[in-house]
N, C-alpha and C. Protein backbone atom coordinates (compact mmCIF):
# COMPACT_ATOMS: atom_id res chain seq x y z
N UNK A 1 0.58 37.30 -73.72
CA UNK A 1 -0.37 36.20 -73.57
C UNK A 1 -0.02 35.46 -72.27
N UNK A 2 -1.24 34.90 -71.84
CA UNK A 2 -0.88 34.43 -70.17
C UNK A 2 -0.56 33.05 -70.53
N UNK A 3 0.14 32.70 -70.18
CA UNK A 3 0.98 30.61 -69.97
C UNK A 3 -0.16 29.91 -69.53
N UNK A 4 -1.39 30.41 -68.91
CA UNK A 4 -1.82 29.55 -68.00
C UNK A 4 -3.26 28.89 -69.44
N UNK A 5 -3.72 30.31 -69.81
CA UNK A 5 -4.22 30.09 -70.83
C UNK A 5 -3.31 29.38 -72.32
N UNK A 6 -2.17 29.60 -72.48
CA UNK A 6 -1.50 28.77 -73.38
C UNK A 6 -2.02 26.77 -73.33
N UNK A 7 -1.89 26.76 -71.93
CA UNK A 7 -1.51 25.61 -70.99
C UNK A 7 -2.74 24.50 -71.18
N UNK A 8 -4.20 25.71 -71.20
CA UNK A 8 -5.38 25.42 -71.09
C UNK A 8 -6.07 25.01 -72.42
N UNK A 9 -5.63 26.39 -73.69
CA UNK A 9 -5.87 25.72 -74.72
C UNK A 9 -5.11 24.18 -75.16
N UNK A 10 -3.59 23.96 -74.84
CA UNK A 10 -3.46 23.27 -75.17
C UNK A 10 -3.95 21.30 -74.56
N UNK A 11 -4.74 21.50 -73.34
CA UNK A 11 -5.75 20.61 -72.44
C UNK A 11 -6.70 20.57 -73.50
N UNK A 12 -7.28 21.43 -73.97
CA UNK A 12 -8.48 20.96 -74.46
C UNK A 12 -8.29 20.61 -75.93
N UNK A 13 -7.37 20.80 -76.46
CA UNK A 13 -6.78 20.37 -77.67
C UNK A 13 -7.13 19.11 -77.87
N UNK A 14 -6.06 18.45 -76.83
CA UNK A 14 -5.61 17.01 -76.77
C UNK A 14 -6.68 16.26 -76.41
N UNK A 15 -8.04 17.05 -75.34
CA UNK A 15 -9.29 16.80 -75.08
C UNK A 15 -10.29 16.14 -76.51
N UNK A 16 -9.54 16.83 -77.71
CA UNK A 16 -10.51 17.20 -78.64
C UNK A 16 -9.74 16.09 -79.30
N UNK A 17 -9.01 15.31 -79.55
CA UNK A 17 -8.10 14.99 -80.62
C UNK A 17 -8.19 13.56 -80.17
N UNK A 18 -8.56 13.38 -78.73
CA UNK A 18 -8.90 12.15 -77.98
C UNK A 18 -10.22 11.65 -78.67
N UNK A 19 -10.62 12.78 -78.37
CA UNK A 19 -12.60 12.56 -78.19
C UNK A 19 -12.91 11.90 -80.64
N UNK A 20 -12.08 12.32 -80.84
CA UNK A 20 -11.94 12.65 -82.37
C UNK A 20 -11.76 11.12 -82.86
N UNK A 21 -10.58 10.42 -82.13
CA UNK A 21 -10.08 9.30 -82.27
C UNK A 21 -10.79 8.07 -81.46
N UNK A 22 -11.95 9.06 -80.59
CA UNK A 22 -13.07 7.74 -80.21
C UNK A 22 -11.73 6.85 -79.16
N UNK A 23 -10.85 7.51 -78.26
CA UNK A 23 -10.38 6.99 -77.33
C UNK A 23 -11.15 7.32 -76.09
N UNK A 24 -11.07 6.56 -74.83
CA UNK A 24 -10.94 7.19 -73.71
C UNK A 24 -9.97 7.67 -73.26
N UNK A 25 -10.14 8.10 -71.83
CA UNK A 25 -8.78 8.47 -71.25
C UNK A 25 -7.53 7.53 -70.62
N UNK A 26 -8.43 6.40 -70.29
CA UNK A 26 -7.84 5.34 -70.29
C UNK A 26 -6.48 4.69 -71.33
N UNK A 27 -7.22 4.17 -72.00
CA UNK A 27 -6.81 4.06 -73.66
C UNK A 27 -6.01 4.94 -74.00
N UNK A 28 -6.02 5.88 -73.54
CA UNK A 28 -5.32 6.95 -74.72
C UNK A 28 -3.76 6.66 -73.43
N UNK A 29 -3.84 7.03 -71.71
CA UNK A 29 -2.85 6.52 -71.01
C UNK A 29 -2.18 5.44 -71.21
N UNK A 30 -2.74 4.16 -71.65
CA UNK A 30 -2.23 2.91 -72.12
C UNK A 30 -1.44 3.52 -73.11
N UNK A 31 -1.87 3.78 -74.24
CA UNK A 31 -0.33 3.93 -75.57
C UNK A 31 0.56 4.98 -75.28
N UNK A 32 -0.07 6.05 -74.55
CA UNK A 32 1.05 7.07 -74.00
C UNK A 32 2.15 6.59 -72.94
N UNK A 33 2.09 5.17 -72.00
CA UNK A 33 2.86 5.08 -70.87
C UNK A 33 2.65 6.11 -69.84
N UNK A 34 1.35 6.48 -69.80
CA UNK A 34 0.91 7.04 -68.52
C UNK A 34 -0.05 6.99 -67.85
N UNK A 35 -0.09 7.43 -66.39
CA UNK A 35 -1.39 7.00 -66.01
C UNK A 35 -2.81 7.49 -66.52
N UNK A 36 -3.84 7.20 -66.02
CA UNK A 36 -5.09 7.85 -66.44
C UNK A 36 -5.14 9.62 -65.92
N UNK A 37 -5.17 9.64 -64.65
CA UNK A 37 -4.44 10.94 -64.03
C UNK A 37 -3.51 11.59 -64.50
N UNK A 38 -2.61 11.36 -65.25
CA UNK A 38 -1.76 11.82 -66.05
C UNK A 38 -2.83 12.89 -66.91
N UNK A 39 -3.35 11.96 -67.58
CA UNK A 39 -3.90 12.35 -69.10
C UNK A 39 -5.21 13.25 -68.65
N UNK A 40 -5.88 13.06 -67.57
CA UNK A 40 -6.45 14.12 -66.99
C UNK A 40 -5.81 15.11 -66.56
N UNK A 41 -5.21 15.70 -66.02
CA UNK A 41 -4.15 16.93 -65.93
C UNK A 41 -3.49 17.53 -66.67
N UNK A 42 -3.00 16.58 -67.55
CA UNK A 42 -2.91 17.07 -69.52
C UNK A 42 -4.25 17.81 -70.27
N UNK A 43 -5.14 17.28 -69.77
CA UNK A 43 -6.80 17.91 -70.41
C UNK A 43 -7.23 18.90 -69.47
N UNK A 44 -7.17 19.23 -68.18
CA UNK A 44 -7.46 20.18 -67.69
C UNK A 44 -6.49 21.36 -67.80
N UNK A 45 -5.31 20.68 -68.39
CA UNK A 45 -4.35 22.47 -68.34
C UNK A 45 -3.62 22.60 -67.08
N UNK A 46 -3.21 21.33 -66.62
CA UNK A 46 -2.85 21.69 -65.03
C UNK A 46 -1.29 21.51 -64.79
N UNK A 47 -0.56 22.98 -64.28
CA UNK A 47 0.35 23.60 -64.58
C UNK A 47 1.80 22.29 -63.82
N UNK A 48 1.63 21.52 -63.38
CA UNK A 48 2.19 20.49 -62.77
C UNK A 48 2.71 19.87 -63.22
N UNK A 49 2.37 19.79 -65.06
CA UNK A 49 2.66 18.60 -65.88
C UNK A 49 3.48 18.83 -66.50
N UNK A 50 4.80 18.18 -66.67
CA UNK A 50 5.96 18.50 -67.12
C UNK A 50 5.43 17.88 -68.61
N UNK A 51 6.75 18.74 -69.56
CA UNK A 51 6.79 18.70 -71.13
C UNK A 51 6.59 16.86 -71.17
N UNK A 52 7.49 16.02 -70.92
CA UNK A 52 7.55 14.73 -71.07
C UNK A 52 6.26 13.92 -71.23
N UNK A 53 5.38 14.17 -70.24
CA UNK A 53 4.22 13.77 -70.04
C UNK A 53 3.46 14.09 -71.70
N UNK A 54 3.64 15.77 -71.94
CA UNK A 54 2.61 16.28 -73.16
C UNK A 54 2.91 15.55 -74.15
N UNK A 55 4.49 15.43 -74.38
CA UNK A 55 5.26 14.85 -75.84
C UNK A 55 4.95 13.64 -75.76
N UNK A 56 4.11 12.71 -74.53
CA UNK A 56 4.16 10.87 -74.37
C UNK A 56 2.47 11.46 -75.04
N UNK A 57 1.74 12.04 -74.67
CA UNK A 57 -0.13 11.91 -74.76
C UNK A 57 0.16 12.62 -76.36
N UNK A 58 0.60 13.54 -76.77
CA UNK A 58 0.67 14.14 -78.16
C UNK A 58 1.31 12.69 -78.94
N UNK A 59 2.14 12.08 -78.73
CA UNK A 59 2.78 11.52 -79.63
C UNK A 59 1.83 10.14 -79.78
N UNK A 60 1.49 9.43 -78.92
CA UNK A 60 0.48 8.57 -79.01
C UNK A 60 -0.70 9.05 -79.31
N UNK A 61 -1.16 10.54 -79.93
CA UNK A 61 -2.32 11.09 -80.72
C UNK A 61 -2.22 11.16 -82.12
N UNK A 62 -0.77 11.04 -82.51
CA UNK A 62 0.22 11.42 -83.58
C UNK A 62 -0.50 12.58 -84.19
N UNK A 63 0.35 13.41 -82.55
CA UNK A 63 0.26 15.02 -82.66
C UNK A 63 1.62 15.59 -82.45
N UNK A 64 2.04 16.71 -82.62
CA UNK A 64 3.17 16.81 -82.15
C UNK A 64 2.95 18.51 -81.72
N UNK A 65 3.70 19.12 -81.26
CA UNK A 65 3.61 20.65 -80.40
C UNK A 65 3.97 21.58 -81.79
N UNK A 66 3.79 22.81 -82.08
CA UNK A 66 3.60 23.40 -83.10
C UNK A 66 3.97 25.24 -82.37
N UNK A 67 4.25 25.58 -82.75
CA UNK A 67 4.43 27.05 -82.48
C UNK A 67 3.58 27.97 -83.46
N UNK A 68 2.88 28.73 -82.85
CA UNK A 68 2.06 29.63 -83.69
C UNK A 68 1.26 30.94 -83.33
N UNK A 69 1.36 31.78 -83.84
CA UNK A 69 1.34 33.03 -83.04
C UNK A 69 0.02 32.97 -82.32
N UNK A 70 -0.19 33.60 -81.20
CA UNK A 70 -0.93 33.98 -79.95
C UNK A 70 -2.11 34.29 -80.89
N UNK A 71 -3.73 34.34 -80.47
CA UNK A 71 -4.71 34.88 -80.57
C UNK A 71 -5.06 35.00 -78.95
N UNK A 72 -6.28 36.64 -79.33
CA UNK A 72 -6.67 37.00 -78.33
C UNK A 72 -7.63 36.14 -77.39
N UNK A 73 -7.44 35.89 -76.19
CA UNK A 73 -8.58 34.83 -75.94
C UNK A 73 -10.42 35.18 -75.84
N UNK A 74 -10.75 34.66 -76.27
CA UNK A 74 -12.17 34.52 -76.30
C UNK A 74 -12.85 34.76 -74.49
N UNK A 75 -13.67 35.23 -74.78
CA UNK A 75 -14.83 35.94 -73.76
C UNK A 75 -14.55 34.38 -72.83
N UNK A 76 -15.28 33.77 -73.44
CA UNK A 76 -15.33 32.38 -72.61
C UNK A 76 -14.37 31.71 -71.71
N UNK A 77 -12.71 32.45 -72.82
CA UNK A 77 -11.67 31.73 -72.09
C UNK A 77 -11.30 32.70 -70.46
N UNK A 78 -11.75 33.49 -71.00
CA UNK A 78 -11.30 34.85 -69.78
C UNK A 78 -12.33 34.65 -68.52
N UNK A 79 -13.41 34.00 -68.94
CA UNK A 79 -14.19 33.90 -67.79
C UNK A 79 -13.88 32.82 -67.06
N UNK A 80 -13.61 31.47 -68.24
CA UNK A 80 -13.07 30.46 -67.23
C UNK A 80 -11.86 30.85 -66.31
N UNK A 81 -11.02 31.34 -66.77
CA UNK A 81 -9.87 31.71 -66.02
C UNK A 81 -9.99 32.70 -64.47
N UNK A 82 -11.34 32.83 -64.49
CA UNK A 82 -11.63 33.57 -63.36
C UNK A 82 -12.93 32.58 -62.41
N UNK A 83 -12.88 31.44 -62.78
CA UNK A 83 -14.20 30.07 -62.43
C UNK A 83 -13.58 29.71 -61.32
């Protein structure tokens, strides 16, 4: 499985878990201790963002990181990865 796609599902996760809890991105940087840019680069999947950052935006989602076996990616994900 490719990291980059790992990286990506886990952006839109936190995308989803935001959008769920009726935060912005704003808001959601405020309880995390990070910037807004932060938490955008966390949602796009962007490979820059160290663990610290994920464990500050997950934990102020009261989410936490999970290990679980790989699925194949979807048509959609393979195309984005080539956008």
């Amino acid at each position: 499985m490719d990291y980059t796609l790992i990286i990506l599902r886990l952006g839109q996760q936190v995308r989803q878990h935001r959008l769920n809890r009726g935060l912005t991105q704003a808001q959601l940087a405020a309880l995390a201790c990070v910037t807004r840019q932060k938490v955008i680069a966390v949602e796009k999947g962007d490979l820059s963002v160290g663990m610290l950052a994920y464990a500050r935006v997950l934990g102020a989602l009261d989410c936490e990181f999970a290990v679980v076996p790989a699925v194949m990616p979807t048509l959609e994900e393979i195309q984005g990865m080539f956008d």
